[in-house]
Protein backbone atom coordinates (compact mmCIF):
# COMPACT_ATOMS: atom_id res chain seq x y z
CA UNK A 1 82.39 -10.89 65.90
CA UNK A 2 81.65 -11.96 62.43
CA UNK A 3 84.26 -15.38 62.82
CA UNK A 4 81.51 -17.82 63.65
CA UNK A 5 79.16 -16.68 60.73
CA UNK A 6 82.49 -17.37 58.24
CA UNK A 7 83.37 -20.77 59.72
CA UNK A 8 80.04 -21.34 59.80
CA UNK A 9 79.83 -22.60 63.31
CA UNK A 10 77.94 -21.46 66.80
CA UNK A 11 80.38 -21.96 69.66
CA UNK A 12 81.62 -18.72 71.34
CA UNK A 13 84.80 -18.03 72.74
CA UNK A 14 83.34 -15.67 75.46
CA UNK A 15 80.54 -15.53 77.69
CA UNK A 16 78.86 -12.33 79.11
CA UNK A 17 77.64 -12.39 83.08
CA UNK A 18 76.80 -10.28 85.81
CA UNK A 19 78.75 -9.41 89.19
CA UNK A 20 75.12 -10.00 90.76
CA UNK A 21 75.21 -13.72 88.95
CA UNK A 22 75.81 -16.98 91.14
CA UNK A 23 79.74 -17.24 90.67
CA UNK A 24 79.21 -21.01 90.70
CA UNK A 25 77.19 -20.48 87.74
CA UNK A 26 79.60 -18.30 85.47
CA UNK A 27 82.21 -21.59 84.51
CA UNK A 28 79.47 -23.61 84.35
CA UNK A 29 79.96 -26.16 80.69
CA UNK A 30 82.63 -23.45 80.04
CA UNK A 31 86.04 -26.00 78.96
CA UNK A 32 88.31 -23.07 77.44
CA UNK A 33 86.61 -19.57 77.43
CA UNK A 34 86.90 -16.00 78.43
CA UNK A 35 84.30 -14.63 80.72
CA UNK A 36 83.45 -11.09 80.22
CA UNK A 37 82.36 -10.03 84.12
CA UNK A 38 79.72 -6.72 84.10
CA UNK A 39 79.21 -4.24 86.78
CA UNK A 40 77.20 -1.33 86.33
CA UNK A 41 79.34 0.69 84.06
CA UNK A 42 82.84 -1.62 83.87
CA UNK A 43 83.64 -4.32 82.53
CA UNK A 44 86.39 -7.09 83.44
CA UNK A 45 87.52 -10.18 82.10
CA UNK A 46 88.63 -13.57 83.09
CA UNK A 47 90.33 -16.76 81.63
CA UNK A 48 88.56 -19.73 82.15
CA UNK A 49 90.10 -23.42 81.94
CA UNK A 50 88.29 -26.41 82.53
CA UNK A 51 85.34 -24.48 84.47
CA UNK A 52 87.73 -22.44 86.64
CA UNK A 53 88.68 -18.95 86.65
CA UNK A 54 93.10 -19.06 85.88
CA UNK A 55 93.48 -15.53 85.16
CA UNK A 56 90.78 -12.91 86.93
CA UNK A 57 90.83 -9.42 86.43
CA UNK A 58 92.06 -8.67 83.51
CA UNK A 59 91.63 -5.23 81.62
CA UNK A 60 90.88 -6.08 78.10
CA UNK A 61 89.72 -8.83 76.16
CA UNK A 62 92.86 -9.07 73.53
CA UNK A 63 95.17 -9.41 76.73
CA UNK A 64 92.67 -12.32 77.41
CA UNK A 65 92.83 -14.45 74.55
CA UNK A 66 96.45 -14.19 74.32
CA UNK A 67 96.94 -15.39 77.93
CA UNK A 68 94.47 -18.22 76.93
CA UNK A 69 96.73 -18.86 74.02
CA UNK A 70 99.45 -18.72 76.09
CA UNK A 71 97.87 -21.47 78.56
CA UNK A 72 96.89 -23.56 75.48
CA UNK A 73 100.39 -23.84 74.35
CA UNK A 74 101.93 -23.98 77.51
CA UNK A 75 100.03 -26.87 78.69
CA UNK A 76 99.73 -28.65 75.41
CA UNK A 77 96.19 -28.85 75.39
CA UNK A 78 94.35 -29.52 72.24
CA UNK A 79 91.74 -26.67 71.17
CA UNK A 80 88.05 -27.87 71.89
CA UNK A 81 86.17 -29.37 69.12
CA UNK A 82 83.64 -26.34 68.74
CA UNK A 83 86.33 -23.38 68.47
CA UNK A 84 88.96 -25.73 67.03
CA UNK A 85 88.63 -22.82 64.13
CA UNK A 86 88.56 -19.59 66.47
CA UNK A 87 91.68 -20.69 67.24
CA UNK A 88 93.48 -22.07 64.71
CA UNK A 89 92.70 -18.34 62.93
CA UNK A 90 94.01 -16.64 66.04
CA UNK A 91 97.20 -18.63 66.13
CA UNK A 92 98.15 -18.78 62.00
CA UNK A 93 96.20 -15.49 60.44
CA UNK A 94 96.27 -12.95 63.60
CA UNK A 95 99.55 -14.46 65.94
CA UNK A 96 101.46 -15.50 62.15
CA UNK A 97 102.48 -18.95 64.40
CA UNK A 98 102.40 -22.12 61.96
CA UNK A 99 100.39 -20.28 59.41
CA UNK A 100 101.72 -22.07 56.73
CA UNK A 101 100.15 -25.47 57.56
CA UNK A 102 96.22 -24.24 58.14
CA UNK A 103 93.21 -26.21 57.58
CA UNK A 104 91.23 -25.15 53.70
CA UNK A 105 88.71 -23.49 55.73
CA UNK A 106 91.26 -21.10 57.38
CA UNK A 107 93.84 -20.75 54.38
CA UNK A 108 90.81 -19.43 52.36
CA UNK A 109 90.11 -16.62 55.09
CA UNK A 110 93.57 -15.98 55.20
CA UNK A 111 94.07 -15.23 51.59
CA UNK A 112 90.82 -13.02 51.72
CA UNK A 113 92.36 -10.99 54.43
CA UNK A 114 95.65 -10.75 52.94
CA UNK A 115 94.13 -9.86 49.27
CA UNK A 116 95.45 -6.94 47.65
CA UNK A 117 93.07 -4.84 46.16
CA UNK A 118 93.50 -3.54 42.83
């Protein structure tokens, strides 16, 4: 996902671990995140709030982030410092909620995206 490079920022909105991994382990640090969960050949995901699993077994990762968007919104809780951006594109360029009002880093990647070309 090219998102971080743009903002110029390192904080992911996913994390990759194994079935075989300590479960303890997978949430560990993790405030707001999805968790994509391997084993051998499939691949599951989870929505993570405040170090614990909310949603598990989910099929795709889009369904994902918008149930984490949903939770966000629903609960009023204030996107974390590090993906502050991620989000704020997700909701205003990619949802169209509130885009009017977006920082200068995300109006510029929004008028990039919506660019005609000539």
């Amino acid at each position: 996902m090219g998102l971080p490079y743009y903002l110029k920022y390192v904080a992911k909105l996913y994390k990759k671990v194994q079935v075989t991994d300590a479960e303890e382990d997978w949430t560990k640090g993790m405030a707001v995140g999805i968790l994509m969960v391997e084993q051998n050949d499939r691949v599951g995901f989870t929505v993570v709030l405040e170090e614990e699993i909310i949603f598990p077994s989910i099929s795709d990762f889009l369904t994902a982030v918008a149930l984490l968007m949903g939770l966000l919104f629903a609960l009023n809780i204030d996107y974390p410092r590090g993906l502050k951006y991620t989000f704020e594109v997700i909701q205003k360029v990619l949802m169209d909620i509130g885009g009017g009002q977006c920082s200068a880093l995300v109006h510029g990647l929004k008028n990039r995206l919506l660019r005609k070309k000539k």
